[in-house]
N, C-alpha and C. Protein backbone atom coordinates (compact mmCIF):
# COMPACT_ATOMS: atom_id res chain seq x y z
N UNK A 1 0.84 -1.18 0.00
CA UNK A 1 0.00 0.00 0.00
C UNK A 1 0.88 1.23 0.00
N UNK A 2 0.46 2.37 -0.59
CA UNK A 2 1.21 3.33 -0.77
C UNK A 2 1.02 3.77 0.69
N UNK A 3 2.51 4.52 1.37
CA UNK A 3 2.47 5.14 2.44
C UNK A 3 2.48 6.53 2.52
N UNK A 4 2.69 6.89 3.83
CA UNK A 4 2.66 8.61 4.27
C UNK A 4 4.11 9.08 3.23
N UNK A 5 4.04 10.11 2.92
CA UNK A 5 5.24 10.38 2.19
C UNK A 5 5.55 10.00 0.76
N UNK A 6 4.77 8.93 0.60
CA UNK A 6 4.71 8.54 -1.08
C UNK A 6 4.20 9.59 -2.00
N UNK A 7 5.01 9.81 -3.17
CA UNK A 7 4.42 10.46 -4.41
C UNK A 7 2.76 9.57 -4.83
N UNK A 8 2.24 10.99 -5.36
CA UNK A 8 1.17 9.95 -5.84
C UNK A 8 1.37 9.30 -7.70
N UNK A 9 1.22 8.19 -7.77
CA UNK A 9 1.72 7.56 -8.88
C UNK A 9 0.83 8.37 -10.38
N UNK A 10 1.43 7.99 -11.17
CA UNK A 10 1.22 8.81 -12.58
C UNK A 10 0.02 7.58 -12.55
N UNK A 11 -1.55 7.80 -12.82
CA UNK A 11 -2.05 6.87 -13.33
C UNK A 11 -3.18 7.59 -14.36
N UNK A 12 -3.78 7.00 -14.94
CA UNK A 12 -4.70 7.44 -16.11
C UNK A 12 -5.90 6.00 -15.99
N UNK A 13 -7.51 6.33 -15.99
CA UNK A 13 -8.26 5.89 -16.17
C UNK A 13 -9.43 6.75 -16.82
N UNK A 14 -10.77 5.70 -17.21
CA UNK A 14 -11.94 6.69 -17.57
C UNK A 14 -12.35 6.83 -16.35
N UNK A 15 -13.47 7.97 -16.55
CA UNK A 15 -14.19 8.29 -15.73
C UNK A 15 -16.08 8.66 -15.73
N UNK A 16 -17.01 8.74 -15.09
CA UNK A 16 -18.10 9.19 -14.99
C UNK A 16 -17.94 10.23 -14.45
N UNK A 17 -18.15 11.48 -14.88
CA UNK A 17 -18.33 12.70 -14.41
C UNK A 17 -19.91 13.05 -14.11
N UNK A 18 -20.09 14.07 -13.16
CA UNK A 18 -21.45 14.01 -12.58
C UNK A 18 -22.16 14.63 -13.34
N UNK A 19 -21.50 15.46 -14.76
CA UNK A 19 -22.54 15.97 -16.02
C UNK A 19 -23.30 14.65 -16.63
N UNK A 20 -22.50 13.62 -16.62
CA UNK A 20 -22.64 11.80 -17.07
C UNK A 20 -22.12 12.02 -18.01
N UNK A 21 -21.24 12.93 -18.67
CA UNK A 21 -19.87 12.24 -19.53
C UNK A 21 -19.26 11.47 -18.96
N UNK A 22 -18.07 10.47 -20.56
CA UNK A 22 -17.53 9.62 -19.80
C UNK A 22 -16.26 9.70 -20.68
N UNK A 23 -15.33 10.52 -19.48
CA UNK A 23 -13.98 10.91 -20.35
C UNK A 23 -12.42 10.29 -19.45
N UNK A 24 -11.60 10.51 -20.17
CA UNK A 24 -10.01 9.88 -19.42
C UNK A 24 -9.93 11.14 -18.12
N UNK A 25 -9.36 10.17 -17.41
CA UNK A 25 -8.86 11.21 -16.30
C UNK A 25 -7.53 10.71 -15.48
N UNK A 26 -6.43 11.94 -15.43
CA UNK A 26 -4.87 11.70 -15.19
C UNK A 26 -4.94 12.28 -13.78
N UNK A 27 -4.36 11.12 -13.26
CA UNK A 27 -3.96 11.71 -11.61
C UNK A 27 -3.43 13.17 -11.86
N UNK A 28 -2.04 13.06 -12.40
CA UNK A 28 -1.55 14.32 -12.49
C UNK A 28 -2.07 15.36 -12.55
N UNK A 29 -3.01 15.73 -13.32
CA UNK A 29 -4.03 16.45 -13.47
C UNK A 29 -4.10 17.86 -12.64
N UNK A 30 -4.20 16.85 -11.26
CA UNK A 30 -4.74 17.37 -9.89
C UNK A 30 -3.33 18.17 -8.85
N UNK A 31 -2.35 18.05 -9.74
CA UNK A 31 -0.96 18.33 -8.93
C UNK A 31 -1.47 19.86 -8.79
N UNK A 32 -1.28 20.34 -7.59
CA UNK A 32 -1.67 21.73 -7.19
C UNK A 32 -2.47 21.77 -6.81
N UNK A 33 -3.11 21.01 -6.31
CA UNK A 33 -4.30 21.03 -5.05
C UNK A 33 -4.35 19.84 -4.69
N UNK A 34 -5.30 19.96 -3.49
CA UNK A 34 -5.32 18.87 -2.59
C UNK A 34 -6.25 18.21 -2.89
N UNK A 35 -6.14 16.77 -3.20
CA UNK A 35 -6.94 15.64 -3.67
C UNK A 35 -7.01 14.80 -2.86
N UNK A 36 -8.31 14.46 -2.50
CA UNK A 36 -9.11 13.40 -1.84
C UNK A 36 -9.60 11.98 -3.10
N UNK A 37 -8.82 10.79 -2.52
CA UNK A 37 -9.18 9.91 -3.26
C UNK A 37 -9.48 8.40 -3.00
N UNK A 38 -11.06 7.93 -2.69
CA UNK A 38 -11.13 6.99 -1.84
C UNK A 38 -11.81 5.65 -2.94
N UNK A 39 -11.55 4.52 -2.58
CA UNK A 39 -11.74 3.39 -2.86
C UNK A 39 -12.96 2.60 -2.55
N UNK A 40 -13.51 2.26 -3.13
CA UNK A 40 -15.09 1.31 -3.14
C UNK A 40 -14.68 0.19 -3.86
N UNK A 41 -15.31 -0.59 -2.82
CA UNK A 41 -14.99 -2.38 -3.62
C UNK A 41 -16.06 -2.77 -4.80
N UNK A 42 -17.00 -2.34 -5.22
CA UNK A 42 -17.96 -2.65 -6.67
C UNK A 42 -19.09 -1.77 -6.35
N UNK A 43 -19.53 -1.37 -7.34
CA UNK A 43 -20.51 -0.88 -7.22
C UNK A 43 -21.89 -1.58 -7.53
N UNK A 44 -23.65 -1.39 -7.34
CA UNK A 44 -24.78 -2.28 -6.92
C UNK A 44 -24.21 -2.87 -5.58
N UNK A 45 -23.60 -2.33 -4.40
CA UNK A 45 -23.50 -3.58 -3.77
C UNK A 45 -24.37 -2.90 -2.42
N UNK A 46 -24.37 -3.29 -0.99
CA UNK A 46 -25.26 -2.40 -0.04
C UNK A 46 -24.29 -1.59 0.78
N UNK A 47 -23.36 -1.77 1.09
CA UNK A 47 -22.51 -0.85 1.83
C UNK A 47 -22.30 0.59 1.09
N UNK A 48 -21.31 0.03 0.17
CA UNK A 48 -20.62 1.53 -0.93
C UNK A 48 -21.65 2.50 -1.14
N UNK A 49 -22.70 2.48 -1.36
CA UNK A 49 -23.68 3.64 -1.70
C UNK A 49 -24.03 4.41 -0.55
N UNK A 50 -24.12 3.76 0.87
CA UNK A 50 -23.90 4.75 2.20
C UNK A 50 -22.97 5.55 1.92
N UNK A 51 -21.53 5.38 1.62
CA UNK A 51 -20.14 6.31 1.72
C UNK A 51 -20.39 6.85 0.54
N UNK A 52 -20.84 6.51 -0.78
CA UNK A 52 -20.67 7.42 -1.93
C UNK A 52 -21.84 8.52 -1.47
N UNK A 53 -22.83 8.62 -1.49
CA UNK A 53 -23.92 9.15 -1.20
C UNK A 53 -23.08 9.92 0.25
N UNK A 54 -22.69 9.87 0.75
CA UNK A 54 -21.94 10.74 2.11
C UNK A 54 -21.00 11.69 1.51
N UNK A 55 -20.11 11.36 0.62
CA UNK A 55 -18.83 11.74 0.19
C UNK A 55 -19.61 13.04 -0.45
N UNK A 56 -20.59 12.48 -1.86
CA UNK A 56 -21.36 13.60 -2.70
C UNK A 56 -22.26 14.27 -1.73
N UNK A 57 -22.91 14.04 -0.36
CA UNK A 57 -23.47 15.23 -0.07
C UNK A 57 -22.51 16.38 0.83
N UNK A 58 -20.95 15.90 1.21
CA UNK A 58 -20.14 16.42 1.40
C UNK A 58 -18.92 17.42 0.18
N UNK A 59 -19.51 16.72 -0.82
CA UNK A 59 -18.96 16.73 -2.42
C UNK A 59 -18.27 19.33 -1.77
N UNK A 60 -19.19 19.93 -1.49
CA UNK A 60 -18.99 21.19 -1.75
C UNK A 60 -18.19 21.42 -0.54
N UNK A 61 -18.38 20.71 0.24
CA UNK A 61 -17.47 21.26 1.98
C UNK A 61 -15.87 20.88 1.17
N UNK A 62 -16.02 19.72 0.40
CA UNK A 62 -14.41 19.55 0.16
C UNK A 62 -13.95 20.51 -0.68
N UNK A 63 -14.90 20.96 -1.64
CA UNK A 63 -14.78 21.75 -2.86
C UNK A 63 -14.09 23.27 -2.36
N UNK A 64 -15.24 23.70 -1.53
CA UNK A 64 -14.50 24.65 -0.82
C UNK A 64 -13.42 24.85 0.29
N UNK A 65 -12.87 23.69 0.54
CA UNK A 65 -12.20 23.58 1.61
C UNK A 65 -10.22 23.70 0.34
N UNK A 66 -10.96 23.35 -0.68
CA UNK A 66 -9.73 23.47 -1.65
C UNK A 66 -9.15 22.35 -2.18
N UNK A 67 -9.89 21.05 -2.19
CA UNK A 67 -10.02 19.93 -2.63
C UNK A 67 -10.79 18.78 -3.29
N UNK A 68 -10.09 18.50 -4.20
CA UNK A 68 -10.79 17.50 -5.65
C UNK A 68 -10.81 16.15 -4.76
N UNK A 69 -12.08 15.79 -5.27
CA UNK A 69 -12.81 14.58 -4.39
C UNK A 69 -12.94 13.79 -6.06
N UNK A 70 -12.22 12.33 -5.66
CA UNK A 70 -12.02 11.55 -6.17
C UNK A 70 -12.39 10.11 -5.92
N UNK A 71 -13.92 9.57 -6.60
CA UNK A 71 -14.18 8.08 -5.96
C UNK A 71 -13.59 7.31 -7.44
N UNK A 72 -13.55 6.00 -6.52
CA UNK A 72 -12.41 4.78 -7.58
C UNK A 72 -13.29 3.18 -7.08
N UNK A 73 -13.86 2.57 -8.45
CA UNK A 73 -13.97 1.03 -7.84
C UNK A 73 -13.02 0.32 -9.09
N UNK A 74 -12.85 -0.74 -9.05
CA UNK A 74 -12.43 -1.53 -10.53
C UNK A 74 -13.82 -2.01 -11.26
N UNK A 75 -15.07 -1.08 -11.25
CA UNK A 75 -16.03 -1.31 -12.03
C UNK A 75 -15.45 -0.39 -13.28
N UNK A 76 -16.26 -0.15 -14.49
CA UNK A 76 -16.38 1.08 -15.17
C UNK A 76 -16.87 2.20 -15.14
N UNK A 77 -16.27 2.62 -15.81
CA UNK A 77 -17.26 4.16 -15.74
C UNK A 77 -18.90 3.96 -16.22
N UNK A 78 -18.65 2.86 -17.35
CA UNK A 78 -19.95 2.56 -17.96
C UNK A 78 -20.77 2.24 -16.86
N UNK A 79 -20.10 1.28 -16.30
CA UNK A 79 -21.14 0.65 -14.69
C UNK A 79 -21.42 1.88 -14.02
N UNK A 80 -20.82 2.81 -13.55
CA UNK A 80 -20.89 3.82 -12.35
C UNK A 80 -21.91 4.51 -13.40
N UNK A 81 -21.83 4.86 -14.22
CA UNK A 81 -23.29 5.82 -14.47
C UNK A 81 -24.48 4.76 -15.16
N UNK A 82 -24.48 3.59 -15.57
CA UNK A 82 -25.75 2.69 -14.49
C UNK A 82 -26.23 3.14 -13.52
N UNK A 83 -25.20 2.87 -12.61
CA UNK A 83 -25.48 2.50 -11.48
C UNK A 83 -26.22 4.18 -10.73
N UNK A 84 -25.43 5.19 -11.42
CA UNK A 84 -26.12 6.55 -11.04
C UNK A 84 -27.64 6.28 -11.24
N UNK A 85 -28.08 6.07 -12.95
CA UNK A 85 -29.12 6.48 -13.06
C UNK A 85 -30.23 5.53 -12.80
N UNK A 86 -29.63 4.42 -12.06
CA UNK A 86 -30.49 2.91 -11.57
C UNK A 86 -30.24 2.76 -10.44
N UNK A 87 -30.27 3.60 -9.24
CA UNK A 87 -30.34 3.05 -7.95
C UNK A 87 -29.81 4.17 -7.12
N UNK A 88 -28.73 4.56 -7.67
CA UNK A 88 -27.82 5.43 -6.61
C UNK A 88 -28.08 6.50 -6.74
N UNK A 89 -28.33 7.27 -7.63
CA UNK A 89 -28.87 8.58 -7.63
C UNK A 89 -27.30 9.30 -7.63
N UNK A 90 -27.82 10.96 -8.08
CA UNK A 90 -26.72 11.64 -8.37
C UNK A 90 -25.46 11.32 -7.51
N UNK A 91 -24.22 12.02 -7.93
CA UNK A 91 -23.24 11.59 -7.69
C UNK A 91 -22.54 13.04 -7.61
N UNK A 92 -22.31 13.69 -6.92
CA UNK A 92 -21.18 15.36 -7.28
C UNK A 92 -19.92 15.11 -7.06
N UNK A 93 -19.19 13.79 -7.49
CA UNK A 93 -17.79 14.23 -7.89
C UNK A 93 -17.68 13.23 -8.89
N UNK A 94 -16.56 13.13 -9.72
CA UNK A 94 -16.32 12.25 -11.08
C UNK A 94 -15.76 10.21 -10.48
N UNK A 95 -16.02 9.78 -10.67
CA UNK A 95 -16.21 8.26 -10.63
C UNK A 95 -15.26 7.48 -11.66
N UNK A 96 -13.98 7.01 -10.85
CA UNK A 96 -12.94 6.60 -11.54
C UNK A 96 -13.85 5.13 -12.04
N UNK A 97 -13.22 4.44 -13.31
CA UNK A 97 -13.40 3.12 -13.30
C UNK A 97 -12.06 2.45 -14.20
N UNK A 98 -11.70 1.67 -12.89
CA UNK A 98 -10.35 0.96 -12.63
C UNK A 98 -10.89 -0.29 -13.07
N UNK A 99 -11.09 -0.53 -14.66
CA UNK A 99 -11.19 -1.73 -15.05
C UNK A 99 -9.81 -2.48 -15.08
N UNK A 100 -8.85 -1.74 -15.38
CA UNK A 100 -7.45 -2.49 -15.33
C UNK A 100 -7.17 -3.02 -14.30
N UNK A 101 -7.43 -2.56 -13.14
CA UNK A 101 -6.82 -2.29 -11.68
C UNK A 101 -5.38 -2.27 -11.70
N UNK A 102 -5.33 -1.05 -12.24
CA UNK A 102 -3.69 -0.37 -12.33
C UNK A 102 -3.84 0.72 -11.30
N UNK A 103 -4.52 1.09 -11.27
CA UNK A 103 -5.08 2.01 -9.92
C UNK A 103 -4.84 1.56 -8.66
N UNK A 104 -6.21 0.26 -8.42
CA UNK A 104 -6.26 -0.45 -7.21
C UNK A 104 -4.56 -1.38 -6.82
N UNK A 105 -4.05 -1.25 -7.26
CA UNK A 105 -2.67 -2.27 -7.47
C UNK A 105 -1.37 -1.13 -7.30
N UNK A 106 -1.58 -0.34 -8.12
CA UNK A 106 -0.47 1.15 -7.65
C UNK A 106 -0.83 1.62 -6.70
N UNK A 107 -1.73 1.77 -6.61
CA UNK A 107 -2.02 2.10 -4.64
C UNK A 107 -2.27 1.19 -3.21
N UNK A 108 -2.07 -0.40 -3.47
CA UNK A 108 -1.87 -1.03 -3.22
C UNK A 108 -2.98 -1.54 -2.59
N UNK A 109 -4.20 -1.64 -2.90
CA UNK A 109 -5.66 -1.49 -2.77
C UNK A 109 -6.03 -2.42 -3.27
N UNK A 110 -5.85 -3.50 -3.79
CA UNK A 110 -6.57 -4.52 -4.35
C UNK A 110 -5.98 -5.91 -3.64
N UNK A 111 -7.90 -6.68 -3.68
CA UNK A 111 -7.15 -7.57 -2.72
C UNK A 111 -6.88 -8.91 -3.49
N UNK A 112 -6.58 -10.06 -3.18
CA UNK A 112 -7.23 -11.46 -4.18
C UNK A 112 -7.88 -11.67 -4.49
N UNK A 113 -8.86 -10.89 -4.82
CA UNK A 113 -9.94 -11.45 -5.34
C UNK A 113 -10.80 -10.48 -6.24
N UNK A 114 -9.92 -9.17 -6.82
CA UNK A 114 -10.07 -8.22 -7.39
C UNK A 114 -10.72 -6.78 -7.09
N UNK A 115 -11.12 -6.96 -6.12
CA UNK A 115 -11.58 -5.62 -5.62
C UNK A 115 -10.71 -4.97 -4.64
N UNK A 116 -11.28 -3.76 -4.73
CA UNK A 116 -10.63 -3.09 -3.87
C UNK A 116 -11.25 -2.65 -2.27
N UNK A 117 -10.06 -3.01 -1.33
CA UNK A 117 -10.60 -2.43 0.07
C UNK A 117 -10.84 -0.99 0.22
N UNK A 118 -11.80 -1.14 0.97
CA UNK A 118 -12.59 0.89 1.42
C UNK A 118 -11.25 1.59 2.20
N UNK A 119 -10.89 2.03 1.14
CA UNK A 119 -9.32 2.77 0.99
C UNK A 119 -9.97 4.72 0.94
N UNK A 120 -8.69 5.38 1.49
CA UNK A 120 -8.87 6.87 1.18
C UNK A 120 -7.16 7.19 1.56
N UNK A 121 -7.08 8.15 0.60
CA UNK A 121 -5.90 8.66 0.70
C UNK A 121 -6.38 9.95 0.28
N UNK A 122 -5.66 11.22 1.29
CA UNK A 122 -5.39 12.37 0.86
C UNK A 122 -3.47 12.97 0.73
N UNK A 123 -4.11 13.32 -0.15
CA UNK A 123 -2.72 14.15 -1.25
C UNK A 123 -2.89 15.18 -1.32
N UNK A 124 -1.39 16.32 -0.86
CA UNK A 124 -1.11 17.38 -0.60
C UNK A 124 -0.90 17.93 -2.23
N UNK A 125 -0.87 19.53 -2.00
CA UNK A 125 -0.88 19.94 -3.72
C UNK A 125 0.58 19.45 -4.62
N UNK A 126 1.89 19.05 -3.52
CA UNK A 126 2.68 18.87 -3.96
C UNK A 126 2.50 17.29 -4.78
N UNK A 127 1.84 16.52 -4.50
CA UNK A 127 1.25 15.25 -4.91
C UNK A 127 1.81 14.33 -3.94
N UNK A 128 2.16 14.54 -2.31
CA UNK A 128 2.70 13.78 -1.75
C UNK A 128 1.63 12.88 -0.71
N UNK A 129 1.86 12.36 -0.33
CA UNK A 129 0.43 11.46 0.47
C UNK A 129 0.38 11.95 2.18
N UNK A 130 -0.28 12.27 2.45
CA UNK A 130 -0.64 13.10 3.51
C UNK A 130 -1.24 11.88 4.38
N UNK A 131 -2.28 11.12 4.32
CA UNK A 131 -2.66 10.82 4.75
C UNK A 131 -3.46 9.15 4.12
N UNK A 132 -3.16 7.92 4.67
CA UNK A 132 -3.74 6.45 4.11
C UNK A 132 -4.71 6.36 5.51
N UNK A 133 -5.91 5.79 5.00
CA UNK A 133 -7.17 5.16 5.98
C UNK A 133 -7.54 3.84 5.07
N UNK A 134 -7.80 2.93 5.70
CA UNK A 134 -8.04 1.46 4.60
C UNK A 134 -8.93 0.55 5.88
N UNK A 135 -10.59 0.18 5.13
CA UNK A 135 -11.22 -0.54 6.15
C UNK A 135 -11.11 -1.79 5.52
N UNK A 136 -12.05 -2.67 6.01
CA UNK A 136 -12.25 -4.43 5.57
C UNK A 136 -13.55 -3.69 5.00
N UNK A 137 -13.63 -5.09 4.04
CA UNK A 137 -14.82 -4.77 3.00
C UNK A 137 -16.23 -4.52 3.54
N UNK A 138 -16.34 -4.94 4.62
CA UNK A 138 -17.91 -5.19 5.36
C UNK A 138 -17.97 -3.70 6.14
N UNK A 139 -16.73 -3.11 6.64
CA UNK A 139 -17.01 -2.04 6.87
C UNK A 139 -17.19 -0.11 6.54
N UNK A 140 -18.08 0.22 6.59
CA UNK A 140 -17.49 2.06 5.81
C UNK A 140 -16.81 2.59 6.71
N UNK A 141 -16.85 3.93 6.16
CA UNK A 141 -15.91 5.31 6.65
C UNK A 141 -16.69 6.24 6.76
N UNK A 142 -16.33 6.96 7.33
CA UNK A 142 -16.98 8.06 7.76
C UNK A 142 -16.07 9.43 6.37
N UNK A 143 -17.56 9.81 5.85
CA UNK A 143 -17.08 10.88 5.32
C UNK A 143 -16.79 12.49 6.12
N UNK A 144 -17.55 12.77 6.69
CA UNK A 144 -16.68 13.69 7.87
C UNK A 144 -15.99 13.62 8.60
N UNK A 145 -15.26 12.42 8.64
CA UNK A 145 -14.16 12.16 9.19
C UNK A 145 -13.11 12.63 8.43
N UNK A 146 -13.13 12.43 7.56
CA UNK A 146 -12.14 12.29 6.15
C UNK A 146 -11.86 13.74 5.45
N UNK A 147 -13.11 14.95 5.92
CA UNK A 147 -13.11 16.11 5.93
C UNK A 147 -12.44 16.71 6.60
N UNK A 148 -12.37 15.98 8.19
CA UNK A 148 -11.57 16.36 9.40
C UNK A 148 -10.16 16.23 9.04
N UNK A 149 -9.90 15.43 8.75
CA UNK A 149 -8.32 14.94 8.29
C UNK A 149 -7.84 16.18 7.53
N UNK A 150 -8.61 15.89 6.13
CA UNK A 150 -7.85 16.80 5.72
C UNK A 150 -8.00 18.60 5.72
N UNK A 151 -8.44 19.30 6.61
CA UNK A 151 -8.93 20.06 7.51
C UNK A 151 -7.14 20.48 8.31
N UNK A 152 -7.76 19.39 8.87
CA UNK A 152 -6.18 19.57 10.43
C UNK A 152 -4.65 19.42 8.95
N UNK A 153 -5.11 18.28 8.56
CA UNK A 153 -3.64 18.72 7.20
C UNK A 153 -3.38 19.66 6.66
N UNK A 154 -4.57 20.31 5.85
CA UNK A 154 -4.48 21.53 5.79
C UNK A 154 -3.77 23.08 6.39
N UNK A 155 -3.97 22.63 7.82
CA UNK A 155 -3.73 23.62 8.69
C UNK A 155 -1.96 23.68 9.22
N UNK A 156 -1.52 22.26 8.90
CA UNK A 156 -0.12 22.50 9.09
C UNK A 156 0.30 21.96 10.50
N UNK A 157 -0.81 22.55 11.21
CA UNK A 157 -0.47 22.70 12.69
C UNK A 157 -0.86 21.34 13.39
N UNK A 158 -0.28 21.12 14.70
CA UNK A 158 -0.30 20.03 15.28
C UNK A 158 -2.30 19.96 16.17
N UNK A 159 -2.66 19.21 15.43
CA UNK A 159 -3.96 19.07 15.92
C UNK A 159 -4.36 17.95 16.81
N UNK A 160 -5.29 18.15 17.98
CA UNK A 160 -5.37 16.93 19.13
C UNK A 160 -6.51 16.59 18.22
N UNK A 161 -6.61 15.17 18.96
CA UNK A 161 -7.80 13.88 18.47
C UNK A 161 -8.98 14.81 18.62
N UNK A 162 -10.00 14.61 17.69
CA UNK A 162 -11.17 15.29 17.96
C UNK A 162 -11.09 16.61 17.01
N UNK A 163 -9.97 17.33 17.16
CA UNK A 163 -9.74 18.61 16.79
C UNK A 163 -10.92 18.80 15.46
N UNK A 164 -11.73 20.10 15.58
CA UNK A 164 -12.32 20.26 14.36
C UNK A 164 -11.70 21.59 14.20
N UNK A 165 -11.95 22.50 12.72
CA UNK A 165 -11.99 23.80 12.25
C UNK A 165 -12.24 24.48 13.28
N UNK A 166 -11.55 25.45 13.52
CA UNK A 166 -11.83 27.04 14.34
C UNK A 166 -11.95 26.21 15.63
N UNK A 167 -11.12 25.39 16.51
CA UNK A 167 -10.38 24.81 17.45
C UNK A 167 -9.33 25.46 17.41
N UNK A 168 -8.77 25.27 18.71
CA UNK A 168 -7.13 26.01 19.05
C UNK A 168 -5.96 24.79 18.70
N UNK A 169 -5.17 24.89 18.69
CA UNK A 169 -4.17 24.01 17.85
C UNK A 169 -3.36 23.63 19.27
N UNK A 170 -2.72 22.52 19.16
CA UNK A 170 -2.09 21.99 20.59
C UNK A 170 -0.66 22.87 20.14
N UNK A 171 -0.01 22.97 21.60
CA UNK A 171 0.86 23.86 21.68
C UNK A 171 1.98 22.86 21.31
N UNK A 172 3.25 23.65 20.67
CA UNK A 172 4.57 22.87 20.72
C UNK A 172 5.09 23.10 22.00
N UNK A 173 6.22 22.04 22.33
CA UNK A 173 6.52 22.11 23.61
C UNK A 173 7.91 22.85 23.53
């Protein structure tokens, strides 16, 4: 799995964008801002649509916070906008599909059995990895959690457990 400090890898996949085009999209892309980019093991399934549906109604807190929100399964893009307009309902950020799983595999996210674990990584504008969270398949994440993170990253400063926005920052000693 990619760690704290890792570059984020050059990768290229399609995508579902939330207009429902379905165009290529380059990590690189995103170098110069801070990118949020989390992992779903298939899509139709009952878990993933709690966290996607969390992520997109969080989709503008990240937006304005100064960060590109990035979801990834090894379905397609073709599948993910199915799956938009048959069950899941809108979507406000673009929807990687890691049919290769060159994605799930460069980020070290894929398990034996081809999917990927409920993974999130945030990446600083320099493209360096700020931050890895990775659950078991049966379980989600909390999308305001994941806001929090990168929030206190953002800020530079040494933040206690709990710490939210417009909190005082723990002192250096």
């Amino acid at each position: 799995m990619i760690s704290i400090g890792d570059t984020l890898p050059e990768l290229t996949c399609e995508a579902y964008w939330p207009d429902g085009r379905i165009e290529p999209v380059s990590l690189s892309r995103y170098r110069g801002k801070w990118l949020v980019l989390f992992f779903w093991p298939l899509d139709f399934t009952f878990v993933c649509p709690t966290e996607i549906r969390a992520y997109s109604d969080l989709s503008h807190d990240f937006d304005i916070s100064g960060a590109v929100l990035l979801g990834a399964s090894v379905d397609s893009a073709h599948a993910h906008r199915a799956w938009v307009r048959h069950g899941l309902g809108t979507v406000r950020f673009p929807m990687l599909g890691d049919v290769s799983h060159a994605m799930a595999q460069g980020f070290g996210v894929l398990t034996p059995s081809g999917v990927a674990v409920r993974a999130t990584f945030i990446i600083n504008p320099e493209g360096q990895v700020m931050s890895v969270a990775a659950n078991d398949l049966n379980v989600g994440r909390s999308a305001n959690e994941t806001l929090r993170l990168l929030h206190a990253l953002q800020s530079g400063e040494l933040t206690a457990c709990e710490w939210q926005p417009g909190q005082t920052f723990v002192a250096a000693a």
